[in-house]
N, C-alpha and C. Protein backbone atom coordinates (compact mmCIF):
# COMPACT_ATOMS: atom_id res chain seq x y z
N UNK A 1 64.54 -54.65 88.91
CA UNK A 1 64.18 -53.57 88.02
C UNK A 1 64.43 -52.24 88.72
N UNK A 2 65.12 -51.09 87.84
CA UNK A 2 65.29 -49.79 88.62
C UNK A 2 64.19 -49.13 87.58
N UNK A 3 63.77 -48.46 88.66
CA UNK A 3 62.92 -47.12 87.72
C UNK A 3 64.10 -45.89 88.07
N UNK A 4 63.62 -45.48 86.28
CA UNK A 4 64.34 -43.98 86.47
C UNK A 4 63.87 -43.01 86.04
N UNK A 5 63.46 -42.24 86.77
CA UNK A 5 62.68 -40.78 86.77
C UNK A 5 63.46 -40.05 85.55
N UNK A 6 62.28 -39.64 84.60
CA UNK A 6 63.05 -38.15 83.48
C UNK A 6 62.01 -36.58 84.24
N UNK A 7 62.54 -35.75 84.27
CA UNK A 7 61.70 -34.49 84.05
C UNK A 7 62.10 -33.52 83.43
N UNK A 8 61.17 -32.68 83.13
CA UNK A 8 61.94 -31.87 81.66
C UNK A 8 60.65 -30.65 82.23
N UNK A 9 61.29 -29.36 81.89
CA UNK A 9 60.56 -28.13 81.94
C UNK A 9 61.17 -27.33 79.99
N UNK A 10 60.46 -26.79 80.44
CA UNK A 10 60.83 -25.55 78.71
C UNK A 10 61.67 -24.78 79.42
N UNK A 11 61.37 -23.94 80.08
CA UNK A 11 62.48 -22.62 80.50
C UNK A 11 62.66 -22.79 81.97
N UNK A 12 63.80 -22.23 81.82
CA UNK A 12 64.38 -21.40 82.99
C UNK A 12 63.21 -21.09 84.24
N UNK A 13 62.52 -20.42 84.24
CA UNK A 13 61.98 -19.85 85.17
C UNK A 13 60.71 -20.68 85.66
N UNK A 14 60.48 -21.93 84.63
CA UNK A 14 59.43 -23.01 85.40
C UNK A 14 60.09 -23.82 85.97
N UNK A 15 59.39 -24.73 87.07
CA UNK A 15 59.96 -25.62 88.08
C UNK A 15 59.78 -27.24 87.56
N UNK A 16 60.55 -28.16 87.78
CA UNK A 16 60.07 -29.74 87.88
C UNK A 16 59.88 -29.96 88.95
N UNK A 17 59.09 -29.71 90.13
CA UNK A 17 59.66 -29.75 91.79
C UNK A 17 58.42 -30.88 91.55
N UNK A 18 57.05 -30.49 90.91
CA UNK A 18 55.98 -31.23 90.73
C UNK A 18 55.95 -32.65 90.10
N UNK A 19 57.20 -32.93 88.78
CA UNK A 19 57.25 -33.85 88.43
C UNK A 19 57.98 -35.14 89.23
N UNK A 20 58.95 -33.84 89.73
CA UNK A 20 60.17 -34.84 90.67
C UNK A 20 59.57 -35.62 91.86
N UNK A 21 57.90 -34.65 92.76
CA UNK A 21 57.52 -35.67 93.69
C UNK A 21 56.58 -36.32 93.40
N UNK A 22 55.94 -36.46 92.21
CA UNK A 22 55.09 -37.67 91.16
C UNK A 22 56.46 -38.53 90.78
N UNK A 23 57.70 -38.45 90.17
CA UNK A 23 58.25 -39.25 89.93
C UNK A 23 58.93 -39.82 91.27
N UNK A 24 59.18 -39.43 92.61
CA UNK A 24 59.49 -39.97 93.51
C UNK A 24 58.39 -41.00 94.33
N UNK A 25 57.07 -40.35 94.12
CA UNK A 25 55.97 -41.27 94.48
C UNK A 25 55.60 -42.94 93.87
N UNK A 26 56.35 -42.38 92.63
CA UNK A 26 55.79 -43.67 91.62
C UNK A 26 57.06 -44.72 92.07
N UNK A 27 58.19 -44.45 92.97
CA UNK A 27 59.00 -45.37 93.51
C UNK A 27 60.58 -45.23 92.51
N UNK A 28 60.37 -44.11 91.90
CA UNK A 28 61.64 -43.41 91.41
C UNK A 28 63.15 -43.69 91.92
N UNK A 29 63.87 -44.75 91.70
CA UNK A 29 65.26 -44.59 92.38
C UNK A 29 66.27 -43.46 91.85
N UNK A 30 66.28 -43.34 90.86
CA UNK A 30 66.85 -42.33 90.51
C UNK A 30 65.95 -41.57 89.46
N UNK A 31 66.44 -39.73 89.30
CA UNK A 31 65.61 -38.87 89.06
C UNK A 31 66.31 -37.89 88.14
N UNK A 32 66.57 -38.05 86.66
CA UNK A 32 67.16 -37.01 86.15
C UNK A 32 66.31 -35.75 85.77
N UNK A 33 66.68 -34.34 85.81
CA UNK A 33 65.51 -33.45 85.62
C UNK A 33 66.97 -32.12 84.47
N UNK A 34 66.07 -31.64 83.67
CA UNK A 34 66.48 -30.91 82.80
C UNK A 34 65.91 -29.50 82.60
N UNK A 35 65.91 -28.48 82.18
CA UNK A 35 65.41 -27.29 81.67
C UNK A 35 65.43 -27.11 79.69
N UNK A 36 64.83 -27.79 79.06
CA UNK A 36 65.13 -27.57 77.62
C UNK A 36 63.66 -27.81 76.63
N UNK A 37 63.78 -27.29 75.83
CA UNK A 37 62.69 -27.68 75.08
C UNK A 37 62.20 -29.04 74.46
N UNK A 38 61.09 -29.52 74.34
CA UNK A 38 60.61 -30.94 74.19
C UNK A 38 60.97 -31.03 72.70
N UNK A 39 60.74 -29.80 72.02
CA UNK A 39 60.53 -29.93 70.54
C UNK A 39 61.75 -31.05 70.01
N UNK A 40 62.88 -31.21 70.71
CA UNK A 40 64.21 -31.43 70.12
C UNK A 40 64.83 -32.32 70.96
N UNK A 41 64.73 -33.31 70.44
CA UNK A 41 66.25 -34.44 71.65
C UNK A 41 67.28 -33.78 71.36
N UNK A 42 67.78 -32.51 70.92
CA UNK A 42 69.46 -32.47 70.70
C UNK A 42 69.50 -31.19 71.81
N UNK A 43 70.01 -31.53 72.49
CA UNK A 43 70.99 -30.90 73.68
C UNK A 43 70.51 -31.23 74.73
N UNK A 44 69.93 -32.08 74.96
CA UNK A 44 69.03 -32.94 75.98
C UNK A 44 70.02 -33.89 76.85
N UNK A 45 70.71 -33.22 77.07
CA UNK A 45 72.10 -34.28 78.06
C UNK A 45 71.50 -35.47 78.74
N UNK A 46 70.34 -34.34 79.90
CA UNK A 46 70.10 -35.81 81.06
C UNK A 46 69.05 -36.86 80.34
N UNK A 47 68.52 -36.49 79.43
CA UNK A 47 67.81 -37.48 78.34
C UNK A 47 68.81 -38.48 78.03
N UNK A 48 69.83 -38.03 77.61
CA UNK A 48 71.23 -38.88 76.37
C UNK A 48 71.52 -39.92 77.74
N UNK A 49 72.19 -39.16 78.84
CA UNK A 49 72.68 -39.88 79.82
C UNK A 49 71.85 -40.90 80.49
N UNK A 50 70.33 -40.57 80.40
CA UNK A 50 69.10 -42.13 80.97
C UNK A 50 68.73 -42.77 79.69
N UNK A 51 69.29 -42.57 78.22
CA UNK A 51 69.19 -43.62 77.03
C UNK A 51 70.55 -44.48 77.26
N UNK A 52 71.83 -43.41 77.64
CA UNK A 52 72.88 -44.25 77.53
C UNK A 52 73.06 -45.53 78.60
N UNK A 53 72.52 -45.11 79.61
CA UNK A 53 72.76 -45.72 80.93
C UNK A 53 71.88 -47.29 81.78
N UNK A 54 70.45 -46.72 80.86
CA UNK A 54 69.18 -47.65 80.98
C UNK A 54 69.62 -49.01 80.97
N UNK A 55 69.16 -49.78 81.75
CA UNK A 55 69.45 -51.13 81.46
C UNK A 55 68.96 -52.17 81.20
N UNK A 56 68.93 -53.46 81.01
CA UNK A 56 67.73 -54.31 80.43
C UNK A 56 67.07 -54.87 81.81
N UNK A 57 65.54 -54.63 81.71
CA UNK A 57 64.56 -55.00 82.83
C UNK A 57 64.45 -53.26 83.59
N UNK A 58 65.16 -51.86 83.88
CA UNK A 58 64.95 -51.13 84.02
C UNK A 58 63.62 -50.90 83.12
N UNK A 59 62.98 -49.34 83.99
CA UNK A 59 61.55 -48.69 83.83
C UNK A 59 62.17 -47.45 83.44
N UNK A 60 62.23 -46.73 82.40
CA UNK A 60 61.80 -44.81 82.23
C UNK A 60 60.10 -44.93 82.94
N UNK A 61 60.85 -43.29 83.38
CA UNK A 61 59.21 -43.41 84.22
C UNK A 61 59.27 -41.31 84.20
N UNK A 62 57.93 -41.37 83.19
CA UNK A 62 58.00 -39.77 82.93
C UNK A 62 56.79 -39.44 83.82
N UNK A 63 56.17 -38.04 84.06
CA UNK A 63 54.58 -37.60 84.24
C UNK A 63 53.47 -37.84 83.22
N UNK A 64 54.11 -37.17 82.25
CA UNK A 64 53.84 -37.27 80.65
C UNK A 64 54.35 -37.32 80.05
N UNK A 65 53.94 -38.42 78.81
CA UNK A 65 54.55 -38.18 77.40
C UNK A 65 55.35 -36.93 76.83
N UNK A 66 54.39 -35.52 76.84
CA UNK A 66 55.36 -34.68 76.31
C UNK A 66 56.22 -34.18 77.46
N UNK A 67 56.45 -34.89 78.46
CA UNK A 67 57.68 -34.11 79.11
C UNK A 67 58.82 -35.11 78.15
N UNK A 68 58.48 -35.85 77.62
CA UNK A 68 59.69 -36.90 76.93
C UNK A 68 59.85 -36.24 75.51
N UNK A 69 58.51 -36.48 74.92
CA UNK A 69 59.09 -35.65 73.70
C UNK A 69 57.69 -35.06 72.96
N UNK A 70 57.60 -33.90 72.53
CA UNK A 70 56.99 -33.24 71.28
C UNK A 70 56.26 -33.76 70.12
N UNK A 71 57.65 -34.56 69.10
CA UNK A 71 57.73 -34.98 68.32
C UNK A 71 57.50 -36.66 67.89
N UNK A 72 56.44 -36.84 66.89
CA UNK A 72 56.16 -38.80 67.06
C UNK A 72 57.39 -39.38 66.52
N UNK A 73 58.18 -38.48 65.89
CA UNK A 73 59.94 -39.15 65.09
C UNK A 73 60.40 -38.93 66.48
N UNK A 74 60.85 -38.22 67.36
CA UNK A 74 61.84 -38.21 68.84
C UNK A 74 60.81 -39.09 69.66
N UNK A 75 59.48 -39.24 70.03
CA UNK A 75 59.21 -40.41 70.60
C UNK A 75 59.41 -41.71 70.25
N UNK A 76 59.11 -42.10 68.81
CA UNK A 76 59.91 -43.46 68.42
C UNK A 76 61.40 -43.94 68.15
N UNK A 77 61.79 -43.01 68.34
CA UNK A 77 63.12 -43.25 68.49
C UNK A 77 63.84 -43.42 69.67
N UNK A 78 63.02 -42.48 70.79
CA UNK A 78 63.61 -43.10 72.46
C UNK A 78 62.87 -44.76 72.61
N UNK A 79 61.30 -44.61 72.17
CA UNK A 79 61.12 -45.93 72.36
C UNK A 79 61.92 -47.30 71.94
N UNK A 80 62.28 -46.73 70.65
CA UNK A 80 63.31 -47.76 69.38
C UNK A 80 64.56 -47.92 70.84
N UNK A 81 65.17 -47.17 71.16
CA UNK A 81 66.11 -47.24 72.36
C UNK A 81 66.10 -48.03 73.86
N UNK A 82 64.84 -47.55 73.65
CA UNK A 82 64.87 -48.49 75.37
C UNK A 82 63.94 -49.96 74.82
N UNK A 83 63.43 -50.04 73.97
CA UNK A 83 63.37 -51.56 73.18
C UNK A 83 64.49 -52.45 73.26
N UNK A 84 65.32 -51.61 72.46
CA UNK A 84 66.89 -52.68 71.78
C UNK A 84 67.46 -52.61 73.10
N UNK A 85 66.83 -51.55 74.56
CA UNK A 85 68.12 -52.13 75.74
C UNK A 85 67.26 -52.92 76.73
N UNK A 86 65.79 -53.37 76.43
CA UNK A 86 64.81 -54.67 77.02
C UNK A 86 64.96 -53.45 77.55
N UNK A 87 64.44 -52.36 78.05
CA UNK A 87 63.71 -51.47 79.02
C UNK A 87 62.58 -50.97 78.56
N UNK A 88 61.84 -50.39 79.57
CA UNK A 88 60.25 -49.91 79.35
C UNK A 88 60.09 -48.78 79.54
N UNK A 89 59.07 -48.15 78.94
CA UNK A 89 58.72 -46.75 79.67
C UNK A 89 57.05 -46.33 79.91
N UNK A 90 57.32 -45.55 81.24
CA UNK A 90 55.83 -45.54 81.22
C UNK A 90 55.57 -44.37 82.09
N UNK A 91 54.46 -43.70 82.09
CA UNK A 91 53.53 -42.43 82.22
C UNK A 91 52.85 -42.87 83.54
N UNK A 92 53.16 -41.78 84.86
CA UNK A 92 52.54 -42.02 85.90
C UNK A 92 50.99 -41.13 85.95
N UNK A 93 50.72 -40.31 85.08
CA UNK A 93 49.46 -39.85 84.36
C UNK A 93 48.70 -40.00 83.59
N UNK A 94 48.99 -41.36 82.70
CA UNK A 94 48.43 -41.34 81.03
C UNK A 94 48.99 -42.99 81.30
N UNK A 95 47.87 -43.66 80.70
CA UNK A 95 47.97 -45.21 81.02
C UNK A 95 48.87 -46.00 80.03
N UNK A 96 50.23 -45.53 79.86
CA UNK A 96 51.39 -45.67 79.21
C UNK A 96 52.22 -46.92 79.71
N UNK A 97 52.38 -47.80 79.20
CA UNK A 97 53.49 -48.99 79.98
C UNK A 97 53.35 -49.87 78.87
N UNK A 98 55.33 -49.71 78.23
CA UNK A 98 55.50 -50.12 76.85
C UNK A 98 55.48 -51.60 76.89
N UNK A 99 55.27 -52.05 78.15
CA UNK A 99 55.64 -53.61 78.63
C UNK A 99 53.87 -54.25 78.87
N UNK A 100 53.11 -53.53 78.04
CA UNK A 100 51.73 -53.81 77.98
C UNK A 100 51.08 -53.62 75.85
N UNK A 101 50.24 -54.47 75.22
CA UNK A 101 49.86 -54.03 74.06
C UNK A 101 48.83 -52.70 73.93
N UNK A 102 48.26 -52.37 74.91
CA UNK A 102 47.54 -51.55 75.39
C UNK A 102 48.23 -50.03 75.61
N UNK A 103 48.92 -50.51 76.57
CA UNK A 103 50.09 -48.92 76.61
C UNK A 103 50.85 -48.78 75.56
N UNK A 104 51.20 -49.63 74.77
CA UNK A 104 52.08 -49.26 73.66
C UNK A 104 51.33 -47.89 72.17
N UNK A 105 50.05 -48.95 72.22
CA UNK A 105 48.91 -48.03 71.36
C UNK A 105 48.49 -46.91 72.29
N UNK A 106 48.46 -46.72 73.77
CA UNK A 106 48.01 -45.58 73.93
C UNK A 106 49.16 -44.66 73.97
N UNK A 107 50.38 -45.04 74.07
CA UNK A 107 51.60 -44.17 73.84
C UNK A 107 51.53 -43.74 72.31
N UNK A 108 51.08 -44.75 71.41
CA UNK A 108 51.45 -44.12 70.33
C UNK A 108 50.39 -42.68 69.74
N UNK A 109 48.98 -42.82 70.25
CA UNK A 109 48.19 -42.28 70.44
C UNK A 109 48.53 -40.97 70.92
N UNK A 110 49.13 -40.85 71.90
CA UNK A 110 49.54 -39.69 73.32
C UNK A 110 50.73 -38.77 71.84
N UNK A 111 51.51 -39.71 71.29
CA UNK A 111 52.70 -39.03 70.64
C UNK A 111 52.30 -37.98 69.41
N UNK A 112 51.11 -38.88 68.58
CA UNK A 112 50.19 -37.86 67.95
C UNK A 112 49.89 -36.96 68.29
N UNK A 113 49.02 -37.20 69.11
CA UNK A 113 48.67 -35.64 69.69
C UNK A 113 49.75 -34.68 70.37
N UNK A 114 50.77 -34.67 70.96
CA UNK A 114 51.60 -34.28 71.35
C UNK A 114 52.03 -32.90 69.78
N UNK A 115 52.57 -34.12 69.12
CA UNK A 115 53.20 -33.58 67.68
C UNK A 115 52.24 -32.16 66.90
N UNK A 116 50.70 -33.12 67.17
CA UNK A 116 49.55 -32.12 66.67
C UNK A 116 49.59 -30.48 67.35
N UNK A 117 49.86 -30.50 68.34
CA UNK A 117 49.45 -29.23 69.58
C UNK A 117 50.96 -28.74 69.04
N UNK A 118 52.36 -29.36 68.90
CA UNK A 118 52.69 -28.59 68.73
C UNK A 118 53.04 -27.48 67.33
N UNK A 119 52.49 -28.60 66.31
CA UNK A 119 51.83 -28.09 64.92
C UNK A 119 51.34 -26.59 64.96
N UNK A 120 50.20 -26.85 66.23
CA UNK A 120 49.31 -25.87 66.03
C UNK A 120 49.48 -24.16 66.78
N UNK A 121 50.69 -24.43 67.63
CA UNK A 121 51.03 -23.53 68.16
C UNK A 121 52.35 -22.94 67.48
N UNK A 122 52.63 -23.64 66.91
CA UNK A 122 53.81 -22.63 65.52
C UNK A 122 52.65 -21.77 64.73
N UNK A 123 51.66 -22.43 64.03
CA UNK A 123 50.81 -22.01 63.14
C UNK A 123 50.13 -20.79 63.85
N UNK A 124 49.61 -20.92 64.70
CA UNK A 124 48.80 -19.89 66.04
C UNK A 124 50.50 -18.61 65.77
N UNK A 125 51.61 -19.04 66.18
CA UNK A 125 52.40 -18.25 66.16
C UNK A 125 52.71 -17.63 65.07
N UNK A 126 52.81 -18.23 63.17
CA UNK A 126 53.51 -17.47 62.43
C UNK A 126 52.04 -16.56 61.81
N UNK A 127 51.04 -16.96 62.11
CA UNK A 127 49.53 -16.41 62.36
C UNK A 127 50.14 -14.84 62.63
N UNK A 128 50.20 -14.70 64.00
CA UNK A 128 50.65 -13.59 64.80
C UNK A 128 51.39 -13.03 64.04
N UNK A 129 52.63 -13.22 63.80
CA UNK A 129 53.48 -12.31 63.46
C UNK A 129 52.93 -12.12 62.13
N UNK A 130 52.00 -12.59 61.00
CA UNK A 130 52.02 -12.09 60.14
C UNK A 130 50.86 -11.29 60.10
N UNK A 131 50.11 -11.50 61.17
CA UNK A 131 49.22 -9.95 60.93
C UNK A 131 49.70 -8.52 61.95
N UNK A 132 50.96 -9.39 62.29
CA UNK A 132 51.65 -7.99 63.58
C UNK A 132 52.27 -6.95 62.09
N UNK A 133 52.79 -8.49 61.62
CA UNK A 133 53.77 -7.55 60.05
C UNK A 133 52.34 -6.62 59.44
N UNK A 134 51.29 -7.08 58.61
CA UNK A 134 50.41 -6.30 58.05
C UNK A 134 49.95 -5.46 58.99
N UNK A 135 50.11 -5.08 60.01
CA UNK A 135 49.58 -4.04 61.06
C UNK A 135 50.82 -3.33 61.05
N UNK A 136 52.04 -3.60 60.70
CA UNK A 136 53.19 -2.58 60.73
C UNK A 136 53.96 -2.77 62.23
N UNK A 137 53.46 -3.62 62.96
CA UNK A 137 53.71 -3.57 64.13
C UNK A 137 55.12 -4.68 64.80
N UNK A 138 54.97 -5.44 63.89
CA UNK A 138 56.58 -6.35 64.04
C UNK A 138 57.78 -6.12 62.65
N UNK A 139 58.28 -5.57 62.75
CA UNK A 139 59.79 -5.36 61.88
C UNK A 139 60.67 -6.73 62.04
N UNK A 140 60.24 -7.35 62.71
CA UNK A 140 61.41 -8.39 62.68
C UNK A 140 62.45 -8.35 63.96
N UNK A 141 63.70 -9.24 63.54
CA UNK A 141 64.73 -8.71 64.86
C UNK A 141 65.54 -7.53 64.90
N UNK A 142 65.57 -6.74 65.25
CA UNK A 142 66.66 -6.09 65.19
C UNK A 142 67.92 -6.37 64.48
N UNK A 143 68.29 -5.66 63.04
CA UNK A 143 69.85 -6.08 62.92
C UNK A 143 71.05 -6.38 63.95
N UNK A 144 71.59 -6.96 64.20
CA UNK A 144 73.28 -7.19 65.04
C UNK A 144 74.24 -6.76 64.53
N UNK A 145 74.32 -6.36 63.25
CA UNK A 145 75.14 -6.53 62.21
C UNK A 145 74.99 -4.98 61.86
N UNK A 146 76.01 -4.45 61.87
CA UNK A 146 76.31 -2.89 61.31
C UNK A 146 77.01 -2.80 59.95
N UNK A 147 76.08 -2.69 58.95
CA UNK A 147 76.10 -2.82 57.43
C UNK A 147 76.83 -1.71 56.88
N UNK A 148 77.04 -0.25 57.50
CA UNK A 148 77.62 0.62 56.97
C UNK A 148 78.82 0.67 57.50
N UNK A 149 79.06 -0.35 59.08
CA UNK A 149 80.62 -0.33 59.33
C UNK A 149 81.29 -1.43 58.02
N UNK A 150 80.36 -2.19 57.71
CA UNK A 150 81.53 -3.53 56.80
C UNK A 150 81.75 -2.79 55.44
N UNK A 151 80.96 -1.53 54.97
CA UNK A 151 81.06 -0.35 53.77
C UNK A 151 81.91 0.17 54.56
N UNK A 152 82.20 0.56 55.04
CA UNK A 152 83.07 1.45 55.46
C UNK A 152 84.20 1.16 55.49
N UNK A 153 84.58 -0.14 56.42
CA UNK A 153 86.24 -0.91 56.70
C UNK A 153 86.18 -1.56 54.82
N UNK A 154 85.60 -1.68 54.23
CA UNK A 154 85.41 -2.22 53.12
C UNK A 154 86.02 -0.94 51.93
N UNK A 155 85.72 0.01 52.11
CA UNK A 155 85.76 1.61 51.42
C UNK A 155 87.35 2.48 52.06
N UNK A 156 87.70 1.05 53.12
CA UNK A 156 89.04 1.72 53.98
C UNK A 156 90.24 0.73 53.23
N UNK A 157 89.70 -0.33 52.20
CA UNK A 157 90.52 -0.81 51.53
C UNK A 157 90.94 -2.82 52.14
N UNK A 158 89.66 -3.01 53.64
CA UNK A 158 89.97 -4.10 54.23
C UNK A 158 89.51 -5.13 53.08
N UNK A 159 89.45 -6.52 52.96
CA UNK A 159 88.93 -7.54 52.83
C UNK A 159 88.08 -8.04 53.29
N UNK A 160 87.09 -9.20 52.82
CA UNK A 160 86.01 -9.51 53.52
C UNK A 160 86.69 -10.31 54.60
N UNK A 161 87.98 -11.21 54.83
CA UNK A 161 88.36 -11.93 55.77
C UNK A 161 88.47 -10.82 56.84
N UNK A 162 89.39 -10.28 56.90
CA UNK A 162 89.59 -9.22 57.70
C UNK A 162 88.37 -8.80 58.01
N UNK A 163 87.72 -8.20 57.52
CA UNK A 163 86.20 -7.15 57.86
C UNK A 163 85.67 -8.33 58.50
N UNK A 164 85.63 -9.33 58.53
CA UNK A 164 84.63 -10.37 59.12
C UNK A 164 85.19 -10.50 60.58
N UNK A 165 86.42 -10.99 60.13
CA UNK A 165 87.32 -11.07 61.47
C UNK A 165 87.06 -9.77 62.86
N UNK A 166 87.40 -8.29 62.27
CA UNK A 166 87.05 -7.26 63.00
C UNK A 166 85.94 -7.03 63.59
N UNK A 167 85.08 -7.70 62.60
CA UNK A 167 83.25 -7.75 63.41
C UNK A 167 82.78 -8.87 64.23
N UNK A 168 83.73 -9.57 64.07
CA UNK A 168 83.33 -10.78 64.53
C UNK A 168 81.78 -11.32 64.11
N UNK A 169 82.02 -11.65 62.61
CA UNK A 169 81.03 -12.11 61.56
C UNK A 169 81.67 -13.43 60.28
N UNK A 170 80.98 -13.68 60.13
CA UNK A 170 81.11 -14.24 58.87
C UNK A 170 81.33 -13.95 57.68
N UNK A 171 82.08 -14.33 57.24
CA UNK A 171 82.37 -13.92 55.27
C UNK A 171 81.80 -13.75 54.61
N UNK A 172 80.67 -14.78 54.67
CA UNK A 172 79.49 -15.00 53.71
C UNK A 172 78.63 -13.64 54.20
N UNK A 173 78.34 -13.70 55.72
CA UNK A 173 77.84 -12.08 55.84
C UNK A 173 78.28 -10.73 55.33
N UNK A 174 79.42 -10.58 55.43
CA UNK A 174 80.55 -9.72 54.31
C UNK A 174 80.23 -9.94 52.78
N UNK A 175 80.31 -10.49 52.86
CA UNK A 175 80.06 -10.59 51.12
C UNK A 175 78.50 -10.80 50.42
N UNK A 176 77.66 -11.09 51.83
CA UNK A 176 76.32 -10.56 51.81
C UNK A 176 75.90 -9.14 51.35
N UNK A 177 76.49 -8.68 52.21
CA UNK A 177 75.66 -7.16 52.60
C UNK A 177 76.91 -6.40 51.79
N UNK A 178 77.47 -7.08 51.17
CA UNK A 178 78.84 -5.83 50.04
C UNK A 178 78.27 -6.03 49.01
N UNK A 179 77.15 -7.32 48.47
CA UNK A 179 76.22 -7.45 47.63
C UNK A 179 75.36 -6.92 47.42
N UNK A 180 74.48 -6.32 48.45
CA UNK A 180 73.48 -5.64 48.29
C UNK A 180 73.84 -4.42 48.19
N UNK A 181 74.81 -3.92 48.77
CA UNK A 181 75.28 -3.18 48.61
C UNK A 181 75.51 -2.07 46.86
N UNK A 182 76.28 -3.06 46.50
CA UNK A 182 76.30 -3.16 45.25
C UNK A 182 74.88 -3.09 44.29
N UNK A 183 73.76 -3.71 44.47
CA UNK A 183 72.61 -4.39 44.04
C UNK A 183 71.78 -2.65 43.88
């Protein structure tokens, strides 16, 4: 059996140095580590590359659950994965080991709550911005998009292909804002 270490941080500027020597302690032969958000298996390379690679009688071996995933649909679906390849996974913090009936329910348990917290911190977030908006205090993003240049190259006789092309925009944005324009 190989164990293989996952670690996962959110950003840039936090470390896995902590997960990597919990996952080296727990007898880790190999150790993939990433920088990306949990919310999402998609762009999760060194994730893809220890689903693709796992083998039957191999261990995934995380800190925690949500360093694996966020979401109880992206946790059952890595699990659904290392099932169909006879591999296991399990939590050197949280009494997780899919090769037990016990760890399986407390994984599924762990994935709930995972999903819940992060429920609640969108909500906590669109919270914020909507009393930043009724306080006058968040406008939103900044436009990117210069609405009186695409009137303008537009009023110079261009096309929306062209005008899109020159801005390096989209058509549909062109023909957005030549709408409202209009409107």
């Amino acid at each position: 059996m190989t164990k293989i270490g996952y670690a996962r941080v959110s950003t840039l500027d936090q470390d896995n140095a902590v997960q990597v020597a919990a996952l080296r302690a727990a007898g880790c032969e190999v150790i993939r580590e990433e920088k990306a958000t949990g919310t999402t298996t998609a762009g999760r390379t060194e994730l893809a590359t220890v689903l693709d690679f796992i083998r039957a009688g191999d261990m995934l071996v995380v800190t925690r659950i949500d360093r694996l995933a966020r979401s109880i649909g992206d946790l059952q679906s890595i699990v659904r994965t290392l099932r169909e390849k006879s591999a296991t996974l399990q939590a050197t913090e949280q009494p997780v080991d899919t090769s037990t009936a016990a760890g399986k329910a407390f994984l599924d348990m762990l994935g709930v709550f995972a999903e819940f917290e992060t429920n609640l911190r969108r909500e906590r977030q669109l919270e914020g911005i909507a009393r930043a908006k009724s306080e006058g205090v968040y406008k939103g993003r900044k436009a990117t998009i210069d609405a009186d240049e695409v009137r303008r190259l537009r009023a110079e006789g261009m096309g929306a292909t062209a005008i899109a092309k020159a801005l390096g925009i989209g058509r549909a944005t062109v023909y957005r804002l030549l709408g409202e324009a209009a409107a």
